[in-house]
Protein backbone atom coordinates (compact mmCIF):
# COMPACT_ATOMS: atom_id res chain seq x y z
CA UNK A 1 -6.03 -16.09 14.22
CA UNK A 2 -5.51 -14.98 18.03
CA UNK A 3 -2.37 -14.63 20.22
CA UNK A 4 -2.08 -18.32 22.37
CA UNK A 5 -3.59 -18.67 25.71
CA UNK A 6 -0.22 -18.26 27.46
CA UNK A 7 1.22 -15.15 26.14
CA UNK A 8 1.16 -12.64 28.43
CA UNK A 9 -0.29 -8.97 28.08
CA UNK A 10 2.58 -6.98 27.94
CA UNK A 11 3.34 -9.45 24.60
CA UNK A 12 0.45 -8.95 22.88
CA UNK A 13 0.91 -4.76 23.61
CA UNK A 14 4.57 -5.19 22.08
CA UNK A 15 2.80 -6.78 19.24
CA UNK A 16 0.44 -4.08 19.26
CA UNK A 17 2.85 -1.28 18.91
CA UNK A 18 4.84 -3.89 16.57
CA UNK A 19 1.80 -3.65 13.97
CA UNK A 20 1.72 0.01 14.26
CA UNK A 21 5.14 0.63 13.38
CA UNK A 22 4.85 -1.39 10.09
CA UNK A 23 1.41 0.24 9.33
CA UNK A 24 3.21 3.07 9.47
CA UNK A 25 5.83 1.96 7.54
CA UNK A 26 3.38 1.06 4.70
CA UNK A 27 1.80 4.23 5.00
CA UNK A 28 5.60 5.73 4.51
CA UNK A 29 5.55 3.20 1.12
CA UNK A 30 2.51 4.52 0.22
CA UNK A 31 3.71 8.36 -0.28
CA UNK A 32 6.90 7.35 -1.32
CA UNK A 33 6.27 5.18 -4.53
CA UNK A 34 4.78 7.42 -6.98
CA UNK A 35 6.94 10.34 -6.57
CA UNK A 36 9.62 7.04 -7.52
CA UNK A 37 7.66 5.66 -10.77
CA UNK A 38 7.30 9.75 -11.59
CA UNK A 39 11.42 10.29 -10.82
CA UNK A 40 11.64 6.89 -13.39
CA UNK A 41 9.76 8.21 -15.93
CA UNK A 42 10.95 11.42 -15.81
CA UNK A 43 14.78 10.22 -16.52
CA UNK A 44 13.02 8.36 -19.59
CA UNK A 45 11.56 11.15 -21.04
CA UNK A 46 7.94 9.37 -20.21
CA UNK A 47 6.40 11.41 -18.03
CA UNK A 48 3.72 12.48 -20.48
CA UNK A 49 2.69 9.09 -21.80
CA UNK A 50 -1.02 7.74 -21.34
CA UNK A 51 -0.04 4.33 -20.41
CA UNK A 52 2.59 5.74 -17.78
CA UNK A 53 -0.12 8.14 -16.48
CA UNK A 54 -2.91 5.87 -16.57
CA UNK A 55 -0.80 3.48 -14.18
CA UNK A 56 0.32 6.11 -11.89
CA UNK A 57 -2.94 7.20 -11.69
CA UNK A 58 -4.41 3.94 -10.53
CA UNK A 59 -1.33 3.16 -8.31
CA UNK A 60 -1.94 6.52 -6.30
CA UNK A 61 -5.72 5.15 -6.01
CA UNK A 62 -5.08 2.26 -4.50
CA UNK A 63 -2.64 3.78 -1.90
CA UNK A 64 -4.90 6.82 -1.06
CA UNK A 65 -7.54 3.80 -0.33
CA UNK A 66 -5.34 1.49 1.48
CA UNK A 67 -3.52 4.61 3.47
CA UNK A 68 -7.03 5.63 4.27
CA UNK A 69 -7.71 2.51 5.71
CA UNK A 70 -4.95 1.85 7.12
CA UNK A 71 -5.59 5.39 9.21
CA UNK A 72 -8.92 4.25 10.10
CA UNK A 73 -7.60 1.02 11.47
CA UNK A 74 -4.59 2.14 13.44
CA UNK A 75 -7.32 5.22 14.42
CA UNK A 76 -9.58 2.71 16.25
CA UNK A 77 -7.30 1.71 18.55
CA UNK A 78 -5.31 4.45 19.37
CA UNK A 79 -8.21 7.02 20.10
CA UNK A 80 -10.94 4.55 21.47
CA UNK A 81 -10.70 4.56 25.20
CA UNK A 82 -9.27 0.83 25.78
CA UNK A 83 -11.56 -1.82 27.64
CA UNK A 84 -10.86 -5.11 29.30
CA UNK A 85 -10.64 -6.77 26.27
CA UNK A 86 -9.10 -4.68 24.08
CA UNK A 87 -6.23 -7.31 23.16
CA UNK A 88 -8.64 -9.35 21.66
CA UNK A 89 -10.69 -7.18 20.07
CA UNK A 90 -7.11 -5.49 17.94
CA UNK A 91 -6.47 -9.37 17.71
CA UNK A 92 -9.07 -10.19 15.77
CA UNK A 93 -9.10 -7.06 13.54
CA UNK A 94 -5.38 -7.19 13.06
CA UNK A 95 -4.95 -10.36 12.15
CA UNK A 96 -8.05 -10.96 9.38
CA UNK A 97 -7.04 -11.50 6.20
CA UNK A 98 -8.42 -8.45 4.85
CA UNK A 99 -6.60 -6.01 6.77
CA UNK A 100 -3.98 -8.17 5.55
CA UNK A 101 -4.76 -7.71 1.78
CA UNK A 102 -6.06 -3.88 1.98
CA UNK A 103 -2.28 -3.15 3.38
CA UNK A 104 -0.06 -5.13 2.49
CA UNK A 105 -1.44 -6.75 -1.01
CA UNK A 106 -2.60 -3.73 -2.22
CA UNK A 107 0.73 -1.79 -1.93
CA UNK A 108 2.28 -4.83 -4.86
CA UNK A 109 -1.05 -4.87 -6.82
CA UNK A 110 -0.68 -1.15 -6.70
CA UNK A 111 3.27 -1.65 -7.81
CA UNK A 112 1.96 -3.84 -10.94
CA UNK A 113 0.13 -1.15 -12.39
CA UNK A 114 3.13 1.37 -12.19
CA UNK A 115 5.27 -1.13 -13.70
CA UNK A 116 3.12 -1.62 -16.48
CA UNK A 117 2.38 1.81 -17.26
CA UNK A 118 5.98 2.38 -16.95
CA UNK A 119 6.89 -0.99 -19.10
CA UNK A 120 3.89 0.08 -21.94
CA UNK A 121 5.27 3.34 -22.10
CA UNK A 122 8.94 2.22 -22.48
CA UNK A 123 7.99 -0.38 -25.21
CA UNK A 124 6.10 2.79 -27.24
CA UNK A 125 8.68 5.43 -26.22
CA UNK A 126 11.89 3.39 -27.14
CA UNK A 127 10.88 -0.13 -29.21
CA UNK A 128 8.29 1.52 -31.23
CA UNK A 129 5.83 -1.13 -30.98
CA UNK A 130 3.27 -0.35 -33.68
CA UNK A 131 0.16 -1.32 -31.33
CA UNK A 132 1.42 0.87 -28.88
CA UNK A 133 0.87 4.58 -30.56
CA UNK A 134 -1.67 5.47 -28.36
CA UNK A 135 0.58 5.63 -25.42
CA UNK A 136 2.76 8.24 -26.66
């Protein structure tokens, strides 16, 4: 995907500075949600349960990845000295489908495995669910 023929510079730079704002944004997600499942867990009385821990664990994974790469991203364009064709070139790495996924996807895939941590814990915590011991 590219910006159309007719759009004029100063667009695609208010795009530009558009993307960075909701990278950083994400990146703001990204600190902010496991302090969140941790506040959530603590009001439950969960905050010591293996399922809960193994979830935040793997949620705070994925966002140190995707944050990461996220930095490198916005990093490449901000501190490379811009050529003539810069535009294009944070066109075509902006909007791939992978950046797309690694920040954006990630951050609800990430949000899955809090929730089930959170919901396995919950279910061994509160419904005593026989299969569940291990969690407490």
């Amino acid at each position: 995907m590219s910006w159309g023929s007719t759009l004029e510079a100063s667009d695609k730079r208010e795009q530009l500075k558009l993307i960075y704002d909701y990278i950083k944004f994400h990146m703001g997600l990204y600190l902010s949600t496991p302090p969140l499942f941790a506040l959530f867990a603590n009001a439950l009385s969960m905050q010591t349960s293996k399922c809960f821990l193994v979830g935040l664990l793997v949620m705070i994974c994925i966002y140190v990845y995707a944050a990461a790469d996220a930095g490198l991203f916005i990093g490449r364009h901000v501190n490379n000295q811009w050529q003539d064709n810069y535009l294009d070139q944070f066109a075509l790495e902006a909007f791939s489908p992978k950046r797309r996924f690694r920040h954006h996807t990630l951050y609800w895939i990430a949000i899955g495995f809090g929730l089930v941590g959170l919901t396995l814990a919950f279910l061994a915590k509160y419904v005593e669910v026989g299969c569940l011991t291990f969690c407490v």
